[in-house]
Each structure stands twice: as C-alpha cells, then as structure tokens.
N, C-alpha and C. Protein backbone atom coordinates (compact mmCIF):
# COMPACT_ATOMS: atom_id res chain seq x y z
N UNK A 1 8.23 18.19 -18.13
CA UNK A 1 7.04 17.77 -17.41
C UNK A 1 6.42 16.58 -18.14
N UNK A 2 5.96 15.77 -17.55
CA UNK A 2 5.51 14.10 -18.03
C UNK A 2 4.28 14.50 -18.34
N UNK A 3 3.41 13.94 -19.87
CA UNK A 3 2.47 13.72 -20.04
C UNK A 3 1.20 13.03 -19.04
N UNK A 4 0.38 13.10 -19.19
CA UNK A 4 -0.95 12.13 -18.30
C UNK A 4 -0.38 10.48 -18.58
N UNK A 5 -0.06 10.17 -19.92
CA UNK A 5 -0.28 9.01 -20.05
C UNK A 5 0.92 8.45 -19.06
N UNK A 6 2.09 9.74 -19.19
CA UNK A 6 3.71 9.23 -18.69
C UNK A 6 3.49 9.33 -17.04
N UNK A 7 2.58 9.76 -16.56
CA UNK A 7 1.94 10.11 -15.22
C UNK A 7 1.21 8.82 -14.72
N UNK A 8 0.48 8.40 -15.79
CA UNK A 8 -0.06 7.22 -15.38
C UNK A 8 0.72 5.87 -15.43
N UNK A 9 1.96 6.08 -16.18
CA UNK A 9 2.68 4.48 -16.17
C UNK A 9 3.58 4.85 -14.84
N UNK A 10 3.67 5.66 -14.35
CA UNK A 10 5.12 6.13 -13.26
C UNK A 10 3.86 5.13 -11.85
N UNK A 11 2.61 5.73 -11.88
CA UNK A 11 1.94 5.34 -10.99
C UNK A 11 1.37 3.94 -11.01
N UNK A 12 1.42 3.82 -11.85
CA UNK A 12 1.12 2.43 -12.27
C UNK A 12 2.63 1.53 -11.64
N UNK A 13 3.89 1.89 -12.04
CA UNK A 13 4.85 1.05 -11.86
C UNK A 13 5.03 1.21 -10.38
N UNK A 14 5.28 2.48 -9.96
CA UNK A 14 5.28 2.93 -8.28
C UNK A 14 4.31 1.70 -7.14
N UNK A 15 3.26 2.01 -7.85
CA UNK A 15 2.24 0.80 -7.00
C UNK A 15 2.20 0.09 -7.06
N UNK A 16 2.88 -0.99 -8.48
CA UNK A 16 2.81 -2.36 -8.51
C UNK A 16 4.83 -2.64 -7.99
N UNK A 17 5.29 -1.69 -7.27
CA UNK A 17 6.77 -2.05 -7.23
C UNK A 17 7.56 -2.65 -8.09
N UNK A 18 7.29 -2.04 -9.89
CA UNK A 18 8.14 -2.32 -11.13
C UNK A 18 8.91 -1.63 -11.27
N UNK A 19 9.69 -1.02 -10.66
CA UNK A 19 10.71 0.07 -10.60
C UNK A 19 12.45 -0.34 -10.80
N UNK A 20 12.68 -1.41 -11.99
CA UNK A 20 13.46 -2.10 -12.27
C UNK A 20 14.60 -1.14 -12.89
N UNK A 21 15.63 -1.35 -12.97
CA UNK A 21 16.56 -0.30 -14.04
C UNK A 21 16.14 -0.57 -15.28
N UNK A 22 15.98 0.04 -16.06
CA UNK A 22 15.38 -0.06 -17.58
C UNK A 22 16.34 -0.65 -18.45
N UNK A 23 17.15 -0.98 -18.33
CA UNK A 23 18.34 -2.17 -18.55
C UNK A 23 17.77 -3.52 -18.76
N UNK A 24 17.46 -4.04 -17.14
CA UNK A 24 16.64 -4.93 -17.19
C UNK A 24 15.40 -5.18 -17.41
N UNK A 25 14.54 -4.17 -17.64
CA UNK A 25 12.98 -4.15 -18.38
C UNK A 25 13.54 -4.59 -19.83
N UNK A 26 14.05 -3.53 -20.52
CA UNK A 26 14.69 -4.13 -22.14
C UNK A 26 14.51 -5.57 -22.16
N UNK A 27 15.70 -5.91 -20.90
CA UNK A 27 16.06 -7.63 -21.32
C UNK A 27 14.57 -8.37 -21.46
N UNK A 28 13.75 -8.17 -20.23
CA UNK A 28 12.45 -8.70 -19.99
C UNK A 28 11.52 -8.68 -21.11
N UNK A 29 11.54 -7.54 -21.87
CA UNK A 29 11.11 -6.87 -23.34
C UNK A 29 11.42 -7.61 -24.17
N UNK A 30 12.56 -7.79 -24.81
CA UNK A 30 13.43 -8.67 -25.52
C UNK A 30 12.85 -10.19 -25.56
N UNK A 31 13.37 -10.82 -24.44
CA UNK A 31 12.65 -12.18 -23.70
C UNK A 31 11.06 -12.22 -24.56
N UNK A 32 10.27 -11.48 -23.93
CA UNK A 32 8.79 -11.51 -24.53
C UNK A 32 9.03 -11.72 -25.96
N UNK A 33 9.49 -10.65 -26.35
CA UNK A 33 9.39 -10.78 -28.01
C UNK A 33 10.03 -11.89 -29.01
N UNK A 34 11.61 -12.40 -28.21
CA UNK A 34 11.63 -13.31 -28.62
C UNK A 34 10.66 -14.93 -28.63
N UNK A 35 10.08 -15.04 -27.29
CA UNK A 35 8.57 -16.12 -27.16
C UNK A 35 7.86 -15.85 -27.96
N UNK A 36 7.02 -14.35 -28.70
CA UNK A 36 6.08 -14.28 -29.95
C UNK A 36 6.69 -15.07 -30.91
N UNK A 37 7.90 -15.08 -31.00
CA UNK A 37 8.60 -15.10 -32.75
C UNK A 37 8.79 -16.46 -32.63
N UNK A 38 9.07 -16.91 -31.51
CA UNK A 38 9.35 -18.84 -31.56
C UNK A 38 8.30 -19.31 -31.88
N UNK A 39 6.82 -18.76 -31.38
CA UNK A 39 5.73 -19.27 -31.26
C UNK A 39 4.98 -19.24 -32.90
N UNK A 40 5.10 -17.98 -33.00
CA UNK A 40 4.66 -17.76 -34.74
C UNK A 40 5.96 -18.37 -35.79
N UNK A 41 6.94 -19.27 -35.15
CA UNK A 41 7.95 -19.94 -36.27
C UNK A 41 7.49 -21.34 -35.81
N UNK A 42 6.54 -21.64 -35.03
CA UNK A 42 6.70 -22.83 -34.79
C UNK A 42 4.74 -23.10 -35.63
N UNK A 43 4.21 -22.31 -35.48
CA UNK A 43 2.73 -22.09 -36.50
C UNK A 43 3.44 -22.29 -37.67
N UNK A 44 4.23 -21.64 -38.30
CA UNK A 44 4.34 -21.81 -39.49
C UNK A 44 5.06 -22.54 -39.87
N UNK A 45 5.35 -23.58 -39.29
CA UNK A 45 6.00 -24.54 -39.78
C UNK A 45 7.87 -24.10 -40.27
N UNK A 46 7.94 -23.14 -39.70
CA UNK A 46 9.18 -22.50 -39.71
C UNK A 46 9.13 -21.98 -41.19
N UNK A 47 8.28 -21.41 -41.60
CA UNK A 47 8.51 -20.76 -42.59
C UNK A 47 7.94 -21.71 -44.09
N UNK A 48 7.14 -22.74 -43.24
CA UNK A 48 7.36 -23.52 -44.77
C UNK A 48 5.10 -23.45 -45.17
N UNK A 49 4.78 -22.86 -44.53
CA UNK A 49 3.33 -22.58 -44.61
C UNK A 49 2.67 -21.16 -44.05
N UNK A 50 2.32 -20.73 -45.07
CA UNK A 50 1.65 -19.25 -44.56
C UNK A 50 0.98 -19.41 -43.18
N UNK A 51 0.55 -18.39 -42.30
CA UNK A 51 0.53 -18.16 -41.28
C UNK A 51 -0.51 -17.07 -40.55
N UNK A 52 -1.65 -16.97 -41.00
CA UNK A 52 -2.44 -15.79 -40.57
C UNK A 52 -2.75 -15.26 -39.23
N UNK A 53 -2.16 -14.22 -38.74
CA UNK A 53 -1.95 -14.12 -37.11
C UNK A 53 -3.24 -13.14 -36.93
C-alpha cells in the first residue's frame, strides 16, 4: 500500500499526464543533473576558483 506522500505524486503525475516509463524519466533526471554540473563547472572556472553555491 503507497504512502500519502506516494499517493500524492501518482496524483500529481495522473493529472498533469507524466505517466512516462521510468526509463525515460531517469534519462530526463540524468539530463537535469548533468545542466547543474555544466553550470557549477562553468562558475568555477572549471575547477580553477572556489565556488560557493
């Protein structure tokens, strides 16, 4: 049986029609996280100046 919170993302995805195979959410996941990490390598000068996020 699904938690409230796991109750509330099912309804949440149901109504906004995000009902993707979780295959492709990952990739979408992935994608995002790789844009943080370009973005905070490109602040820091790729590594060559500290960086306070």
């Amino acid at each position: 049986m699904p938690n409230k919170f796991q109750a509330k993302v099912k309804n949440f995805m149901d109504k906004n029609n995000l009902n993707s195979p979780v295959e492709n959410r990952m990739l979408d996941f992935f994608d995002e996280v790789g844009e943080v990490a370009k973005e905070i390598n490109k602040m820091s000068g790729y590594g060559t100046k500290k960086t306070k996020l």
